[in-house]
Protein backbone atom coordinates (compact mmCIF):
# COMPACT_ATOMS: atom_id res chain seq x y z
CA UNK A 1 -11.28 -18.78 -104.34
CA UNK A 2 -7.86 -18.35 -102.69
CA UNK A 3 -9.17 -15.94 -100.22
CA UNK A 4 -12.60 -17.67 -99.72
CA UNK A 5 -9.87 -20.57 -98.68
CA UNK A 6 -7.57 -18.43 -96.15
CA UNK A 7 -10.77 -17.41 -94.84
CA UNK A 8 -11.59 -20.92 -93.80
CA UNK A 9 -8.74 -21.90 -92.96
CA UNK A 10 -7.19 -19.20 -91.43
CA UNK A 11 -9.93 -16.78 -89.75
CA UNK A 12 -12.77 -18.72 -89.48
CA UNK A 13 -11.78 -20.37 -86.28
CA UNK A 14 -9.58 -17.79 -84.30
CA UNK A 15 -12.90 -15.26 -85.26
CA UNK A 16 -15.32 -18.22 -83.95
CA UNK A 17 -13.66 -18.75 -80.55
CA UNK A 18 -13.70 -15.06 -80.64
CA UNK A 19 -17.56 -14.78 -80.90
CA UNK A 20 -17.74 -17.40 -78.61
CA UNK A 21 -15.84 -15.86 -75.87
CA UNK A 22 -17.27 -12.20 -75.97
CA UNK A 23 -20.72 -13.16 -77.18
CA UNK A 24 -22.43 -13.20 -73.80
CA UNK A 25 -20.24 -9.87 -72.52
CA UNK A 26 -21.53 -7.80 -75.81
CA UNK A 27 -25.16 -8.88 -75.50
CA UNK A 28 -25.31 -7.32 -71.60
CA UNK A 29 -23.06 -4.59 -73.36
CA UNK A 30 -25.31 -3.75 -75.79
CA UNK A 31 -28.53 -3.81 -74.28
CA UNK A 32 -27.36 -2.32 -70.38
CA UNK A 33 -24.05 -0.36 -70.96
CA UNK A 34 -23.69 1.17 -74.12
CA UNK A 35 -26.71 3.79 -73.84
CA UNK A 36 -25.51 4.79 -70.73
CA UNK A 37 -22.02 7.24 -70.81
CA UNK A 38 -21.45 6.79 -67.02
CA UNK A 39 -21.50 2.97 -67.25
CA UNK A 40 -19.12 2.83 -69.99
CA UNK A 41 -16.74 4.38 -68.01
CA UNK A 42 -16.94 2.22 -64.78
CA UNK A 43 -16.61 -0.50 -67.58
CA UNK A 44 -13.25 0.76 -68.71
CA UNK A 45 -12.39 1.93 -65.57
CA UNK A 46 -13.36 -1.52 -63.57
CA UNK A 47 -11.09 -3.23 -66.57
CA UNK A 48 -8.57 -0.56 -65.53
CA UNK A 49 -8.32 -1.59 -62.11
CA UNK A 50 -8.30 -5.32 -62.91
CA UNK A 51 -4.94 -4.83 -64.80
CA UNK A 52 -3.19 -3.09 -62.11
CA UNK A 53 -3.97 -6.31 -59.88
CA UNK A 54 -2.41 -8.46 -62.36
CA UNK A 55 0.56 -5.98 -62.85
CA UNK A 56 0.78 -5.91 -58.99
CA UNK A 57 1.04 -9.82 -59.17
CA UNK A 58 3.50 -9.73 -61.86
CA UNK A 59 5.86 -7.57 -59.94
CA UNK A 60 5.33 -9.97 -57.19
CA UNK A 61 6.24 -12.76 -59.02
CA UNK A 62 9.00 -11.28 -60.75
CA UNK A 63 10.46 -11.40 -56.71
CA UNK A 64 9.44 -14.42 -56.03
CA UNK A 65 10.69 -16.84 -58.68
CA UNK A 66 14.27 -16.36 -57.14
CA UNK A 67 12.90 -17.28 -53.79
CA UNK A 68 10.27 -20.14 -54.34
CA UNK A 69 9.13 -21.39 -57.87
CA UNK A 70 5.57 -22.18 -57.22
CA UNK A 71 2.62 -22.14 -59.70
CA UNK A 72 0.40 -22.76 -57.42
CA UNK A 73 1.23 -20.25 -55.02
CA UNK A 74 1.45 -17.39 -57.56
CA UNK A 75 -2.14 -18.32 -58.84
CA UNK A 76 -3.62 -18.24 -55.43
CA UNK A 77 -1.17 -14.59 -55.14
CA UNK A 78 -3.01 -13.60 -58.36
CA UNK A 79 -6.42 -14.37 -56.93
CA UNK A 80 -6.33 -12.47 -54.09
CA UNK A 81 -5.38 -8.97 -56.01
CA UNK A 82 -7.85 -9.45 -57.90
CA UNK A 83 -10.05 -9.72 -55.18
CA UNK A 84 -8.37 -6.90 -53.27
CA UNK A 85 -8.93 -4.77 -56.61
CA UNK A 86 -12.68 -5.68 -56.35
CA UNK A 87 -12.89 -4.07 -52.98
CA UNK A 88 -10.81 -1.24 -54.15
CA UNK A 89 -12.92 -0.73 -56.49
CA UNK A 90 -15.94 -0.95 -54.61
CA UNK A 91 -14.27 1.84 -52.09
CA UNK A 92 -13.58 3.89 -54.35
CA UNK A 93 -16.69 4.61 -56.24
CA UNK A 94 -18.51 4.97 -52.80
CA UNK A 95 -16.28 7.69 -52.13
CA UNK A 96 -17.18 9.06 -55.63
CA UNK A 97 -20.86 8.71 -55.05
CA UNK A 98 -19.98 10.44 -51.55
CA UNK A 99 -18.09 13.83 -53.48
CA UNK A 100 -20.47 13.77 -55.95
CA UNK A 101 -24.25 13.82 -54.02
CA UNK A 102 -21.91 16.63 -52.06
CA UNK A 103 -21.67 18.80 -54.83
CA UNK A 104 -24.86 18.70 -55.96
CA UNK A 105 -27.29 20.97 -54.72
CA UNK A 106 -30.89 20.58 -52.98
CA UNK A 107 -33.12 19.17 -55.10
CA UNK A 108 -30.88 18.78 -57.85
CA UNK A 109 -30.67 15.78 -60.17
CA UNK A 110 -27.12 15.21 -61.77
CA UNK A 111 -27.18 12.65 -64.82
CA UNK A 112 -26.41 9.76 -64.44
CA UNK A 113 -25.61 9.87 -60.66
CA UNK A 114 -28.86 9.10 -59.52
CA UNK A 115 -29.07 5.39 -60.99
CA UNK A 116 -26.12 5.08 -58.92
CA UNK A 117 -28.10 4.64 -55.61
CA UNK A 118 -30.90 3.29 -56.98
CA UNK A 119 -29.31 0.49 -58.98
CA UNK A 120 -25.99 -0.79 -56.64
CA UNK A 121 -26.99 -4.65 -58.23
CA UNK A 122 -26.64 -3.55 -61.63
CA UNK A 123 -23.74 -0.89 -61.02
CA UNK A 124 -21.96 -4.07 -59.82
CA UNK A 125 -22.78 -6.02 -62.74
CA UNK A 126 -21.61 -3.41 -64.75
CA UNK A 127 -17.83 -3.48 -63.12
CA UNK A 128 -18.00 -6.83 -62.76
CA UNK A 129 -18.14 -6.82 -67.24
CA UNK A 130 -15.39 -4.53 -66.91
CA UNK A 131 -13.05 -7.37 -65.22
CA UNK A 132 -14.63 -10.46 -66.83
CA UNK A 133 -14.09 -8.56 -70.51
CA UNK A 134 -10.28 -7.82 -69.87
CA UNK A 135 -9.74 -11.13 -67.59
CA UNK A 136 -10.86 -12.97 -70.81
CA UNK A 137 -8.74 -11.31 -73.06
CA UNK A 138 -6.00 -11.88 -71.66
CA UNK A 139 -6.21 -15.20 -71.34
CA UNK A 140 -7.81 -15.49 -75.20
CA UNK A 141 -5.16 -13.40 -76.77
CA UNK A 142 -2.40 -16.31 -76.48
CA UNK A 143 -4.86 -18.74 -78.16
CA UNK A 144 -6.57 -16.15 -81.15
CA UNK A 145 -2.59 -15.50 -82.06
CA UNK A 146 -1.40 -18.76 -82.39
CA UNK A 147 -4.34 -19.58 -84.99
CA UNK A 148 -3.84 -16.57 -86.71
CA UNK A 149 -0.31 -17.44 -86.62
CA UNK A 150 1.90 -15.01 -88.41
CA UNK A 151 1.91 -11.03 -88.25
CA UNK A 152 -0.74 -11.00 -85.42
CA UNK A 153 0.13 -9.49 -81.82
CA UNK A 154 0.40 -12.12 -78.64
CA UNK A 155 1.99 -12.39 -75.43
CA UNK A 156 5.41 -14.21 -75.96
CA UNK A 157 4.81 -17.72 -75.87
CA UNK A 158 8.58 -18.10 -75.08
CA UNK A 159 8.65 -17.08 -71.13
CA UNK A 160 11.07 -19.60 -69.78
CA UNK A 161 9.29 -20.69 -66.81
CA UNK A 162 6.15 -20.82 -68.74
CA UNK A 163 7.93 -23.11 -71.61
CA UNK A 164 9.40 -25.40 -68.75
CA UNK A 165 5.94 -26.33 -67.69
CA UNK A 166 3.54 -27.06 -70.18
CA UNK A 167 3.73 -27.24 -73.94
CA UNK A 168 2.94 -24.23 -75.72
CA UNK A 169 1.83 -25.74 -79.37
CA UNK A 170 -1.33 -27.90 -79.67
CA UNK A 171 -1.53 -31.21 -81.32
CA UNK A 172 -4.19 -33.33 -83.18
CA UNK A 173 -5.45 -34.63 -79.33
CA UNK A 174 -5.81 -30.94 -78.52
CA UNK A 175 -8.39 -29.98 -81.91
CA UNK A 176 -11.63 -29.11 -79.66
CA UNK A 177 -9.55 -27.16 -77.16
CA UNK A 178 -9.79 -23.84 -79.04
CA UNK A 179 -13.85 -24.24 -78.99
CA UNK A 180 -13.98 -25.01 -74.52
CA UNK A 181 -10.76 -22.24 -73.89
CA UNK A 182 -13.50 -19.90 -75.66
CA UNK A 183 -16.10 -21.09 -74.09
CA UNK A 184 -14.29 -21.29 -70.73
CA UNK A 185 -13.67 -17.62 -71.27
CA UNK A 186 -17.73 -16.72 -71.78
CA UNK A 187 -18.00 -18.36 -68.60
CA UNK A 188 -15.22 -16.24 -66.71
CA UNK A 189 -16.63 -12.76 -68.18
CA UNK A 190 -20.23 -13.95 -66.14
CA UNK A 191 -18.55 -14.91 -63.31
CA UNK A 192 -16.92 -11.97 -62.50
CA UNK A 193 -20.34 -10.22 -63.06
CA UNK A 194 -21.83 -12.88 -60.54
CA UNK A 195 -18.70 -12.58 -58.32
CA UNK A 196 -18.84 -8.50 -58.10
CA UNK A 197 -22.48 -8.66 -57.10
CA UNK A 198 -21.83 -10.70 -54.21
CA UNK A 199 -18.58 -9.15 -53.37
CA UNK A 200 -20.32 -5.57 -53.52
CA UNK A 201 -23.52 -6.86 -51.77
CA UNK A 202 -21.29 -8.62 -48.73
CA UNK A 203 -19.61 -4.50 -48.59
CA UNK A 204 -22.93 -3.01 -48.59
CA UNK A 205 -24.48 -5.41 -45.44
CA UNK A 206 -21.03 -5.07 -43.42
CA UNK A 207 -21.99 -1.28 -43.31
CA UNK A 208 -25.04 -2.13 -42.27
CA UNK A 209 -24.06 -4.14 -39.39
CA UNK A 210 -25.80 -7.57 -40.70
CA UNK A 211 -24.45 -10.82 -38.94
CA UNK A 212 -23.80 -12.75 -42.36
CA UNK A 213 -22.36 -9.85 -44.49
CA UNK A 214 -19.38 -12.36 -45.30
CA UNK A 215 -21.71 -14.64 -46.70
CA UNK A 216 -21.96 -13.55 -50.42
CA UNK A 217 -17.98 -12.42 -50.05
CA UNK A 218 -17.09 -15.81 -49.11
CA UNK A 219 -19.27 -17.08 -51.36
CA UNK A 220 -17.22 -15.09 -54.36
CA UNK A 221 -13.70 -15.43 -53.15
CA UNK A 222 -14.35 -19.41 -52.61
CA UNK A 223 -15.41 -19.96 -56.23
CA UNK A 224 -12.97 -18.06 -57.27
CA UNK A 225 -10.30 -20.31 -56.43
CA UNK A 226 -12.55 -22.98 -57.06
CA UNK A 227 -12.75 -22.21 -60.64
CA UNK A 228 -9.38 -21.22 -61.04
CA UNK A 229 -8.25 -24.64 -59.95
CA UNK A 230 -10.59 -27.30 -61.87
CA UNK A 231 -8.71 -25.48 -64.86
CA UNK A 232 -5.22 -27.29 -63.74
CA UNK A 233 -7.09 -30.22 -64.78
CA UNK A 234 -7.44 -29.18 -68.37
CA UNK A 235 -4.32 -31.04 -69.28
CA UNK A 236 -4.78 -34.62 -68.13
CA UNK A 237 -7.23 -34.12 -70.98
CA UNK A 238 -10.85 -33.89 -69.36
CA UNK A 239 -11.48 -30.33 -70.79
CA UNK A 240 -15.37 -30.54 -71.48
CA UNK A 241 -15.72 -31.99 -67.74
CA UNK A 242 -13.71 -29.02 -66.47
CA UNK A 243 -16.13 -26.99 -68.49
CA UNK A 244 -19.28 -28.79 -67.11
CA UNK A 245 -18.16 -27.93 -63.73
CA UNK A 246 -17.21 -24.12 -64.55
CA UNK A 247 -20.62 -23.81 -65.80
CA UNK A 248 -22.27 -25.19 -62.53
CA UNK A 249 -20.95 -23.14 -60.37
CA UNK A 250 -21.49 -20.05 -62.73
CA UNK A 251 -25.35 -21.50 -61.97
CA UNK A 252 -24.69 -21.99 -58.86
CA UNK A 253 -23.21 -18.32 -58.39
CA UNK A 254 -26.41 -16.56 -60.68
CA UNK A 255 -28.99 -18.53 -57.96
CA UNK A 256 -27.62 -16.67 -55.02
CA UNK A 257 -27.20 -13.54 -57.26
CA UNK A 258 -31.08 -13.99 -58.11
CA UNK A 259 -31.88 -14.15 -54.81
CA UNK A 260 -29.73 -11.56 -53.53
CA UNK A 261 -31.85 -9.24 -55.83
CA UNK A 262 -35.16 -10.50 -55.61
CA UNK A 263 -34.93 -10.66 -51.84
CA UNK A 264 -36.96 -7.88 -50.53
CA UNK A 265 -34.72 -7.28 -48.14
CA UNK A 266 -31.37 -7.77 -49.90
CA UNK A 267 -29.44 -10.29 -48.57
CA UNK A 268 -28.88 -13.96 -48.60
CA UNK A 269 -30.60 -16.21 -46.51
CA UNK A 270 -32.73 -13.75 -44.47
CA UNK A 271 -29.71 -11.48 -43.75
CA UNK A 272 -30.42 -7.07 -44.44
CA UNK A 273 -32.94 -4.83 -42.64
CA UNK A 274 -35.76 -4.09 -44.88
CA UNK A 275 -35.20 -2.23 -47.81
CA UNK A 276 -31.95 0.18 -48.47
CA UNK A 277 -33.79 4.09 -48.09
CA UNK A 278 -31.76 7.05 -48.65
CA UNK A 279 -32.89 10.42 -46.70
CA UNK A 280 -33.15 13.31 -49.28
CA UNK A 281 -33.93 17.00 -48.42
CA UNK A 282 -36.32 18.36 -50.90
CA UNK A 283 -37.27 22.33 -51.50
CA UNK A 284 -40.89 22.53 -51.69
CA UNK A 285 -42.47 25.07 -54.30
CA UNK A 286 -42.89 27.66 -51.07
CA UNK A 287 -39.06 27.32 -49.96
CA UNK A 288 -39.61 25.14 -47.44
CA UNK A 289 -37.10 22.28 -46.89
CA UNK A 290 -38.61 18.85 -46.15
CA UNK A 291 -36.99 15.63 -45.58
CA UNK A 292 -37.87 12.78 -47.05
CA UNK A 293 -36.77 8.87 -46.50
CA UNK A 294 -37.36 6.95 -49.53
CA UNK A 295 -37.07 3.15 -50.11
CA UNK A 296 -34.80 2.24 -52.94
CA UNK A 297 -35.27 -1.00 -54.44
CA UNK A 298 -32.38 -3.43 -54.86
């Protein structure tokens, strides 16, 4: 009875918000990442690259609060690593996919390496778990160890700036905010997804010389910062209408992700030439080398 009672009480909730948080990440998880051993990786290493953004904009701000203590300025700092580690990231596995198809020889398949030309959309989706996942724990883990309370690991809650600003313990007003924070969090995960896609697609038309490649990479960056500031609203107490509006642009974000990938020819509003092809030498059962210039789809 006792434990059936801490269990309410004490882990129900914190294991709820949880759920609610990391349910949507797991289910694209389970069903597009975990069968595949190269995609896990990109997932831990896109998650990787995330936190060296936000270490790079803690280092900053350690600087900066002797110069000029501004909140807002340090979120929009924060922002734009984390942006700046998206197109790091984006860089760097093109150079991978570069040394890679290199090494392999004519006519050769290697694992794995493959998908990555033919599936840049969900390659992108697949990094884009790897920052939402971490970018939501972080910002969970505060909230998951004050319900536990005791005995369970948390970022200190005692920063002196931090305490200065906003109060750190919730009261009886505050009762559904555990429930939209999660919730909130879900949203973030998907939005980095959605944000990754476009980032990555806006990188893949600049190379291609297309007239609107900034399009979906203004697209990302602006809700970004969007999103980042409705949740400076969350404590004149209008948290399920800060929700509402996270959620709309999240729709708003998968419609031009839809039709970024549906698009026959890849881009938003008309913008990409045709269909991406890659030009592959193949050795014929005679020896002879051919090439080849096939149509990937997107």
């Amino acid at each position: 009875m006792l434990y059936s009672e801490w269990f309410t009480l004490k882990a129900a909730l914190p294991t709820g918000c949880f759920i609610i948080a990391f349910a949507p990440s797991l289910a694209f998880f389970l069903k597009f990442v975990a069968k595949d051993s190269l995609r896990v990786i990109l997932v831990v290493m896109a998650a990787f690259v995330w936190m060296l953004s936000l270490l790079l904009s803690s280092i900053i701000r350690f600087g900066m609060v002797y110069v000029v203590d501004s909140f807002l300025l340090e979120t929009f700092i924060s922002i734009t690593l984390q942006e700046a580690s998206r197109l790091a990231l984006f860089i760097l596995i093109k150079q991978a996919q570069k040394g890679l198809k290199t090494l392999s020889e004519e006519n050769t398949k290697i694992a794995g390496i493959d998908s990555l030309y033919r599936s840049r959309h969900m390659l992108s989706m697949v990094c884009g778990l790897g920052m939402g996942a971490i970018a939501a724990l972080f910002l969970l883990l505060n909230l998951i160890a004050g319900l536990y309370e005791g005995g369970t690991m948390g970022l200190p809650a005692t920063i002196p700036h931090l305490k200065q600003r906003m109060n750190i313990k919730l009261t009886i007003d505050d009762r559904f905010f555990p429930i939209t924070y999660s919730a909130s969090c879900g949203v973030l995960t998907l939005l980095h997804m959605a944000w990754t896609l476009l980032f990555w697609d806006s990188c893949h038309k600049y190379s291609l010389h297309d007239s609107l490649w900034w399009l979906g990479m203004f697209i990302a960056v602006s809700s970004h910062y969007l999103v980042s500031g409705l949740s400076f609203f969350n404590q004149l107490g209008t948290r399920v209408v800060v929700l509402s509006l996270q959620v709309l642009v999240l729709l708003l974000n998968v419609l031009c992700c839809s039709y970024i990938v549906r698009d026959g020819r890849g881009g938003i509003v008309g913008c990409g030439r045709g269909g991406d092809s890659v030009v592959e030498s193949v050795r014929s059962e005679n020896g002879d080398v051919r090439v080849e210039q096939r149509h990937l789809s997107t």
